[in-house]
N, C-alpha and C. Protein backbone atom coordinates (compact mmCIF):
# COMPACT_ATOMS: atom_id res chain seq x y z
N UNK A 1 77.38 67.44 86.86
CA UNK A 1 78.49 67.38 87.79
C UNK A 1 78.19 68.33 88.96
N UNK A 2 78.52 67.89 89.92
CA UNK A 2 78.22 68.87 91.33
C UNK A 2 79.47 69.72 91.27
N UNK A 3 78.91 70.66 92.34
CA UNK A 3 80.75 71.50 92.45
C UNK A 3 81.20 70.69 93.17
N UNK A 4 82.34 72.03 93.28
CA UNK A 4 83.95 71.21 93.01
C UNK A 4 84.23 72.61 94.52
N UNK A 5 84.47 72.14 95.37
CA UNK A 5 85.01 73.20 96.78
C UNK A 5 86.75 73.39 96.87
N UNK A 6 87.15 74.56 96.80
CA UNK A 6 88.80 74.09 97.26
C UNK A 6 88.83 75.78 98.41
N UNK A 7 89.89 75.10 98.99
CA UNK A 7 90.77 75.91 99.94
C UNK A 7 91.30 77.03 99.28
N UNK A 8 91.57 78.16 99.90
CA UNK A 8 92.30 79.62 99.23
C UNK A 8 92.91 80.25 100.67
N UNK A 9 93.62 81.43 99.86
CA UNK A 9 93.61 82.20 100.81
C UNK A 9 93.56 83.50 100.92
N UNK A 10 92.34 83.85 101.72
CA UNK A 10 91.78 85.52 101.55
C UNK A 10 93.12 86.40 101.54
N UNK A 11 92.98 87.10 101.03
CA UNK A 11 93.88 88.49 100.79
C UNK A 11 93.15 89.94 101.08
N UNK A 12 92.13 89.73 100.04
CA UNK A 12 91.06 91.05 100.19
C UNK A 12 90.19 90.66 100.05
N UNK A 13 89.20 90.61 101.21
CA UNK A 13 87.98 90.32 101.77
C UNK A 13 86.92 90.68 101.06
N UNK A 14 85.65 89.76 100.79
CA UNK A 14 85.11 90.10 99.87
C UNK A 14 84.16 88.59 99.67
N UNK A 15 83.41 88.90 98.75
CA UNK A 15 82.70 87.92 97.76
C UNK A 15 82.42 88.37 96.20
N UNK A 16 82.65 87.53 95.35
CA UNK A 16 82.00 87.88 93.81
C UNK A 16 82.50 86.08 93.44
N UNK A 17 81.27 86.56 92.39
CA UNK A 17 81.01 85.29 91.45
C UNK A 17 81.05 85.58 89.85
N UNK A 18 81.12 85.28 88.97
CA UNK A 18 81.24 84.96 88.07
C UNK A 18 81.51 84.21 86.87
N UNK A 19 81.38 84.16 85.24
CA UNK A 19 82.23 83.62 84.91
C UNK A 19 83.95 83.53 85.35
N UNK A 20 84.55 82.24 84.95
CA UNK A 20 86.05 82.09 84.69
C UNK A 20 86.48 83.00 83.56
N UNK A 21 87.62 83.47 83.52
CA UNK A 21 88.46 84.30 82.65
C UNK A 21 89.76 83.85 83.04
N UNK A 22 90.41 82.79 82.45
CA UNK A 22 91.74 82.42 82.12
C UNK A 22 93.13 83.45 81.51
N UNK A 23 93.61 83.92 82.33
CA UNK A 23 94.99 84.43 81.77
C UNK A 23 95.97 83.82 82.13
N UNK A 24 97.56 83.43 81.43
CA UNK A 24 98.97 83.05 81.66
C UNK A 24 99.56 84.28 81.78
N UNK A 25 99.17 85.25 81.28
CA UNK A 25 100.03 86.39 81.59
C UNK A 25 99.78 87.42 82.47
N UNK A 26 100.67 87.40 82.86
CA UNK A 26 100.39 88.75 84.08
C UNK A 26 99.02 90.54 83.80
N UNK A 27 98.82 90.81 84.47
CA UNK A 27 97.77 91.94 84.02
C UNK A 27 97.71 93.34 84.42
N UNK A 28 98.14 94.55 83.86
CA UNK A 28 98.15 95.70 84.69
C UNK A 28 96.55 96.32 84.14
N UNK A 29 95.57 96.92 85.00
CA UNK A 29 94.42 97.20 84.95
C UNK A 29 94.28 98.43 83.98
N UNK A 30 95.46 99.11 84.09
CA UNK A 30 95.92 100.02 82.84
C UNK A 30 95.82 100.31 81.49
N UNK A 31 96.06 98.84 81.37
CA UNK A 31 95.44 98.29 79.96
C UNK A 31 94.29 97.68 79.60
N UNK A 32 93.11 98.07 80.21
CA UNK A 32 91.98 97.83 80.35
C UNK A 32 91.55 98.78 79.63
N UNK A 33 90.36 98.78 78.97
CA UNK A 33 89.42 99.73 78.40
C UNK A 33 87.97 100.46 79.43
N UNK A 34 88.38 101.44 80.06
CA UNK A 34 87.28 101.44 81.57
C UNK A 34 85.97 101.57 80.69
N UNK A 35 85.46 101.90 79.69
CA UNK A 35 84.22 101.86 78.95
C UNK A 35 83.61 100.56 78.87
N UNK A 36 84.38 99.32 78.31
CA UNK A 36 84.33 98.13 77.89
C UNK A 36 85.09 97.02 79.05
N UNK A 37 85.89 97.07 79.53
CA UNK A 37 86.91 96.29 80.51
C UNK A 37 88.09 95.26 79.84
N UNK A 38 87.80 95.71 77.99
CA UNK A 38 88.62 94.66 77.19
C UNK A 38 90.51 95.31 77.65
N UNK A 39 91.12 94.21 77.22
CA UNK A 39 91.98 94.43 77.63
C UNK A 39 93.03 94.45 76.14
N UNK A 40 93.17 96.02 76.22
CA UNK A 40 94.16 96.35 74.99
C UNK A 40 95.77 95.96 74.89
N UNK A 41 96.38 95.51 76.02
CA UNK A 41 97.96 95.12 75.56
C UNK A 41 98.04 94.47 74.63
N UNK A 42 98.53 94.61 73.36
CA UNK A 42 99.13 93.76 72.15
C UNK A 42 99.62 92.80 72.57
N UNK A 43 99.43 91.39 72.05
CA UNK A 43 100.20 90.49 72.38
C UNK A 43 99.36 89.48 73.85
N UNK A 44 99.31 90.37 75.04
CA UNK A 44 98.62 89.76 76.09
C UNK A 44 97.83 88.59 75.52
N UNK A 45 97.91 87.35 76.21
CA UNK A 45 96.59 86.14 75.71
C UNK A 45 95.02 86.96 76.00
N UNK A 46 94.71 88.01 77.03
CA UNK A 46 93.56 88.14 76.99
C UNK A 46 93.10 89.56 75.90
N UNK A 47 93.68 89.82 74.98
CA UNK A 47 93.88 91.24 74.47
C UNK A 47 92.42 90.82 73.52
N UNK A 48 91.90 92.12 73.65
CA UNK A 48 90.42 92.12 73.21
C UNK A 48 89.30 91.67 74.12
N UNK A 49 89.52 90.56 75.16
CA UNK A 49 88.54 90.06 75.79
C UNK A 49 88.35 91.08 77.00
N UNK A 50 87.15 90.93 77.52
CA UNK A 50 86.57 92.09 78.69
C UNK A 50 86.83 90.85 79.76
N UNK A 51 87.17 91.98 81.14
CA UNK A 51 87.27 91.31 82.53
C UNK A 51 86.05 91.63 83.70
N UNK A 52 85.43 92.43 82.44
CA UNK A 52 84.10 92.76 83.03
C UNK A 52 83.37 91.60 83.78
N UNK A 53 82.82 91.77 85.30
CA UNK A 53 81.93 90.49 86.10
C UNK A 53 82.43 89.26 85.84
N UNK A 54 83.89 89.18 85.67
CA UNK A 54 84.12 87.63 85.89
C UNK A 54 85.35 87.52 86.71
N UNK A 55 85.35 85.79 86.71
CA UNK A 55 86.50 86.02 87.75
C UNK A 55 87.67 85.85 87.15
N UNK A 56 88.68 86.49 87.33
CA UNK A 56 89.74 86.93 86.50
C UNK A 56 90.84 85.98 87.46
N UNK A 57 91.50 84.54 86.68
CA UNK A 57 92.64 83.98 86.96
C UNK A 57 93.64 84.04 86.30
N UNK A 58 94.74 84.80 87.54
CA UNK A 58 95.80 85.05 86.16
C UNK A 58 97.12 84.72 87.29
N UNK A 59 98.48 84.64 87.05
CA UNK A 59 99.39 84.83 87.69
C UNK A 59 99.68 85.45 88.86
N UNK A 60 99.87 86.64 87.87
CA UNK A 60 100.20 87.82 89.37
C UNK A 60 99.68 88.91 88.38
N UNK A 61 100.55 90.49 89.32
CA UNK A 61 100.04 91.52 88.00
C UNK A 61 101.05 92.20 88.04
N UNK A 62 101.37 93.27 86.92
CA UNK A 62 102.26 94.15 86.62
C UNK A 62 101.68 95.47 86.91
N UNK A 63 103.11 96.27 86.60
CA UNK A 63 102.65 98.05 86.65
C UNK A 63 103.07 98.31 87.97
N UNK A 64 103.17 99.88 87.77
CA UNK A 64 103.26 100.58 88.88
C UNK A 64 102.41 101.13 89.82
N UNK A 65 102.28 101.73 91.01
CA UNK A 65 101.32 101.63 91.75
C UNK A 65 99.96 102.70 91.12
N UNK A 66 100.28 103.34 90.64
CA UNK A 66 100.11 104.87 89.96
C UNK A 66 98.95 104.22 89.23
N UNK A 67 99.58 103.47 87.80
CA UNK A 67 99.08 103.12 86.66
C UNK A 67 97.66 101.88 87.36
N UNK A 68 97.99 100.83 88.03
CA UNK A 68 97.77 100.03 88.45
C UNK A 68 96.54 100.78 89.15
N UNK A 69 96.83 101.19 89.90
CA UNK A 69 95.27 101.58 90.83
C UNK A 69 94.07 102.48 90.61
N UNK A 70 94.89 103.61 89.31
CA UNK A 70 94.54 104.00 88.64
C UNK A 70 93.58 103.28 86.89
N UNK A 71 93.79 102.43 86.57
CA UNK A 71 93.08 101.56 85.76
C UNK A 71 91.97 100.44 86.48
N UNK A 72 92.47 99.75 87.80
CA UNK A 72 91.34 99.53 88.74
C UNK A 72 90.01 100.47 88.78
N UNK A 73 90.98 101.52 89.52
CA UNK A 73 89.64 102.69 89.86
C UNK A 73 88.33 102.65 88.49
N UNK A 74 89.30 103.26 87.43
CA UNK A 74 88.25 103.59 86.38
C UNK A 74 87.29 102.23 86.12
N UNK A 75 87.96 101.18 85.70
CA UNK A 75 87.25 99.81 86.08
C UNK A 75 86.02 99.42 87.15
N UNK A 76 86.35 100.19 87.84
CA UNK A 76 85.34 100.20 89.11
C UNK A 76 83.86 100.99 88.75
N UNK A 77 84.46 102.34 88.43
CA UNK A 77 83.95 103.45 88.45
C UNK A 77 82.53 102.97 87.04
N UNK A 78 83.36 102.64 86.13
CA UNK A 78 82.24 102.16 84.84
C UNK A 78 81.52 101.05 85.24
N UNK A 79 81.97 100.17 86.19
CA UNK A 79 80.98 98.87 86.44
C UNK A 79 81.44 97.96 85.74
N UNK A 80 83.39 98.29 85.27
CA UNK A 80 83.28 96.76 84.09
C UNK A 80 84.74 96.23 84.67
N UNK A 81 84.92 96.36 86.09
CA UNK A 81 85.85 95.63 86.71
C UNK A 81 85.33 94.17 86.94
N UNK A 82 86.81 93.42 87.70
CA UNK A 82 86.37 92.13 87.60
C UNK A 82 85.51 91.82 88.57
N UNK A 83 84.64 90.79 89.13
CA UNK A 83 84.11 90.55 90.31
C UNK A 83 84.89 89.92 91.21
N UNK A 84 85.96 89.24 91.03
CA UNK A 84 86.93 88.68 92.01
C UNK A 84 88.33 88.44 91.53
N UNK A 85 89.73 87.97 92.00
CA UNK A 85 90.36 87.66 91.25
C UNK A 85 91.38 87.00 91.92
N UNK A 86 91.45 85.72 91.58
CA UNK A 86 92.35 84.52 91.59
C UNK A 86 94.13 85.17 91.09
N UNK A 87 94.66 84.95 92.39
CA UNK A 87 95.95 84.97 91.83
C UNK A 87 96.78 83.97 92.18
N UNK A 88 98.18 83.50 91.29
CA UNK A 88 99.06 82.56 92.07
C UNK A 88 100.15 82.51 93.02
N UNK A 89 100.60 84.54 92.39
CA UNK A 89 101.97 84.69 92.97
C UNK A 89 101.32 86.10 93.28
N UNK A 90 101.45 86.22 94.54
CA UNK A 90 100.92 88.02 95.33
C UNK A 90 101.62 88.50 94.74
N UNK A 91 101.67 90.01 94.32
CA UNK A 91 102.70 91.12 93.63
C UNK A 91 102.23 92.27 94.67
N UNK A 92 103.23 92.88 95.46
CA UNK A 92 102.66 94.01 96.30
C UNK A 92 101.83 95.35 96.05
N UNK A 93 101.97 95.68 94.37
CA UNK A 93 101.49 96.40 93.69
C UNK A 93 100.15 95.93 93.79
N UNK A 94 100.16 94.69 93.01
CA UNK A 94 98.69 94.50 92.66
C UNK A 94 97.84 94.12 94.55
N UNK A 95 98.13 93.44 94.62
CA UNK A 95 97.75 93.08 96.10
C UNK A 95 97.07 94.56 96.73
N UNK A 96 97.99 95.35 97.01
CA UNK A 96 97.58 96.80 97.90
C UNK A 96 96.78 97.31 96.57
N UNK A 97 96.92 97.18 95.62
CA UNK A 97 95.80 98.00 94.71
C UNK A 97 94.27 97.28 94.70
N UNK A 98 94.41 96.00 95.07
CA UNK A 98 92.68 95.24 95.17
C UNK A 98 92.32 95.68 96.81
N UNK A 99 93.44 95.46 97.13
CA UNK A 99 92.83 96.15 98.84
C UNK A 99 91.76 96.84 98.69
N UNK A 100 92.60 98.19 98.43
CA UNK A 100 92.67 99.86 98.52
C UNK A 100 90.91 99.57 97.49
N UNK A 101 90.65 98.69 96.56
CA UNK A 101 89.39 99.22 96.01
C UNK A 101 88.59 97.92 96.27
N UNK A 102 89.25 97.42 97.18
CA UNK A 102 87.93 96.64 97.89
C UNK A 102 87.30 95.17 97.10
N UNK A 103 88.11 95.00 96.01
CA UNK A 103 87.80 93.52 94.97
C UNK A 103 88.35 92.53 95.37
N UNK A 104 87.07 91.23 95.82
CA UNK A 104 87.99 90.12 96.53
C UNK A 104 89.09 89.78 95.80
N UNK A 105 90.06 89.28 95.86
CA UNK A 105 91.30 89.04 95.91
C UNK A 105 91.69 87.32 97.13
N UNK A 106 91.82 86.56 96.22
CA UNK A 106 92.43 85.01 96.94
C UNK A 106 93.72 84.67 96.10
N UNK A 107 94.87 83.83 97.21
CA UNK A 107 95.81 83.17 96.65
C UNK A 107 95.96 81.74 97.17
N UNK A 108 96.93 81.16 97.22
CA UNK A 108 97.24 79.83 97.46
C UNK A 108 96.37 78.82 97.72
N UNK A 109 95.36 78.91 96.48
CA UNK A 109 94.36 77.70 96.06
C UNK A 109 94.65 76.52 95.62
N UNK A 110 93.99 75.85 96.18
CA UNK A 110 93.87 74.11 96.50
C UNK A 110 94.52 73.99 94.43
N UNK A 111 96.22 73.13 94.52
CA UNK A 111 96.44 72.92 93.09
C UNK A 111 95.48 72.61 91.89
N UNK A 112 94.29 71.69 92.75
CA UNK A 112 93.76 70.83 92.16
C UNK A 112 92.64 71.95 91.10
N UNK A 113 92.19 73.04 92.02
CA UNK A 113 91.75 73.97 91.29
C UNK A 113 91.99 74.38 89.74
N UNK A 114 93.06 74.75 89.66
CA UNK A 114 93.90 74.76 88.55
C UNK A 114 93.73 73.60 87.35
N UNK A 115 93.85 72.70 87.97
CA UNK A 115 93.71 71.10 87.25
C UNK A 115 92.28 71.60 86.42
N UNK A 116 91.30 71.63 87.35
CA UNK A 116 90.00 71.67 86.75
C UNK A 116 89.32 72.66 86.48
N UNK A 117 89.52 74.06 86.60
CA UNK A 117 89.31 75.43 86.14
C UNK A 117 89.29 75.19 84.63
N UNK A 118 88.17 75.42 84.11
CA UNK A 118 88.15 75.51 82.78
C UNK A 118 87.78 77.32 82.06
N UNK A 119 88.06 77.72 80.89
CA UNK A 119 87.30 79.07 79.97
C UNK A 119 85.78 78.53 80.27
N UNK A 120 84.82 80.07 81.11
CA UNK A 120 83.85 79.92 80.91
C UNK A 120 83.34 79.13 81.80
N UNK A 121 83.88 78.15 83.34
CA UNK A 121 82.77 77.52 84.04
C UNK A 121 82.70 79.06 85.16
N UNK A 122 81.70 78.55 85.91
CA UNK A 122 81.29 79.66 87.33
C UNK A 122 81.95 79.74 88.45
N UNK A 123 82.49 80.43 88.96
CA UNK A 123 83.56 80.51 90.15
C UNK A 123 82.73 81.51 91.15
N UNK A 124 82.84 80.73 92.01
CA UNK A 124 82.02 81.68 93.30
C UNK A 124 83.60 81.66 94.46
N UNK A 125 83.88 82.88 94.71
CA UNK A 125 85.46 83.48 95.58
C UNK A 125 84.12 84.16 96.80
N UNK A 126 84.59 83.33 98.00
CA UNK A 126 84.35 83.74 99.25
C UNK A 126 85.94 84.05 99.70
N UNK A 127 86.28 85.17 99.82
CA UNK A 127 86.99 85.79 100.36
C UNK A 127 87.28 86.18 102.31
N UNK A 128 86.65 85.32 102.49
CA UNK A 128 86.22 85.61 103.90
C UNK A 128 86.37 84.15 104.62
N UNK A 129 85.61 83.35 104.09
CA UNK A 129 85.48 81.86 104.30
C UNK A 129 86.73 81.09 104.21
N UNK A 130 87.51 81.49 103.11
CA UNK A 130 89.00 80.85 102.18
C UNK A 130 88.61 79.79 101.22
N UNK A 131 87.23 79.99 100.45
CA UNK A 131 86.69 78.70 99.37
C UNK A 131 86.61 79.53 98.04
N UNK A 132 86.26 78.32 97.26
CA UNK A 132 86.01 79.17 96.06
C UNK A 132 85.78 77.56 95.66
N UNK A 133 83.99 77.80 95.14
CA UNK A 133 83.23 77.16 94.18
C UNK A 133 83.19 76.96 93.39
N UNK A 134 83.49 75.78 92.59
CA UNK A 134 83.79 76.09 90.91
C UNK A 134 82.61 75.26 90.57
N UNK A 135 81.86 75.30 89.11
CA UNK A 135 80.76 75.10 88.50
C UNK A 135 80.64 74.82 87.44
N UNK A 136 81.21 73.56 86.55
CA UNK A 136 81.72 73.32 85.88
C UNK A 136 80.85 73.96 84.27
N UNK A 137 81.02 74.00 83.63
CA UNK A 137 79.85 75.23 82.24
C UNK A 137 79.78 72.96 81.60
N UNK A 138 78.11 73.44 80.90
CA UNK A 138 77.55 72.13 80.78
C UNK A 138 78.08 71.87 79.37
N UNK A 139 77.78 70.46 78.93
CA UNK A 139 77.83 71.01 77.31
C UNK A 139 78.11 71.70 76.32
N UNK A 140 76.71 72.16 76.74
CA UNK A 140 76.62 72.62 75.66
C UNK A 140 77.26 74.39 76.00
N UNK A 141 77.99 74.50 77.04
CA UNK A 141 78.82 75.46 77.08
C UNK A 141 78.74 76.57 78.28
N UNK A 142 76.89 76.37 79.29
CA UNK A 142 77.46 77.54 79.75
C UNK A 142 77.07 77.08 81.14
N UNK A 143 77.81 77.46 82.41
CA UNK A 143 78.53 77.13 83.11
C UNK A 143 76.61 76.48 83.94
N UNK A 144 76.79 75.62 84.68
CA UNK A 144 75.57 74.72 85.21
C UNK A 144 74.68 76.13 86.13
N UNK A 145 73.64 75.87 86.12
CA UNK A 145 72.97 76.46 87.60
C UNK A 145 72.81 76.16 88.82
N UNK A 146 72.81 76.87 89.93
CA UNK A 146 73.17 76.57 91.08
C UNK A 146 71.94 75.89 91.52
């Protein structure tokens, strides 16, 4: 399958690629593990999984500005933040906290995206451009080469 191109819209300027990382629930960086990037909230759908180098699609995010930019940072700081991150609904918290540390950040992507975003294909977020590449993972499971 070839990619798949859709429309976005830059927020925080940038590029990263990675795997997909699917969340329904909202995310405060807080609850991240800055050693590992797994994400400890009980309960959360992504709890245990790392947001380490991928691209992290989730809603929006929670927390306060404090907690929030503060769990970024450390994320940053270890190397196991995300490489980009897909959101649906801006939250001013989270928004000024991807600014402030510089991680692309896109919203109001082409629906169709959504439709076909699968766990695990390759998402390339041009933050600059307003695209984002999706790459569908083959088979036998891992996301095609470019």
């Amino acid at each position: 399958m070839s990619d798949q191109q859709y429309t976005c819209r830059p927020i925080s300027e940038g590029s990263g690629e990675g795997e997909a990382l699917l969340s329904t629930d909202a995310l405060c960086f807080a609850m991240c593990d800055a050693d590992t990037g797994c994400v400890l909230e009980k309960g959360h759908c992504l709890d245990g999984r790392s947001v380490a180098g991928k691209v992290l699609v989730m809603p929006t995010g929670k927390g306060s500005s404090v907690v929030q930019a503060d769990g970024l940072y450390r994320l940053i700081t270890k190397e196991t933040a995300p490489a980009a991150v897909v959101i649906q609904t801006p939250e001013p918290v989270l928004v000024s906290t991807i600014i402030a540390m510089e991680v692309p950040l896109v919203d109001t992507v082409d629906p169709a995206f959504y439709d076909n975003v699968e766990e695990g294909d390759h998402i390339v977020v041009d933050a600059v451009a307003g695209t984002l590449v999706l790459r569908k993972k083959t088979p036998g499971g891992a996301a095609a080469k470019p």
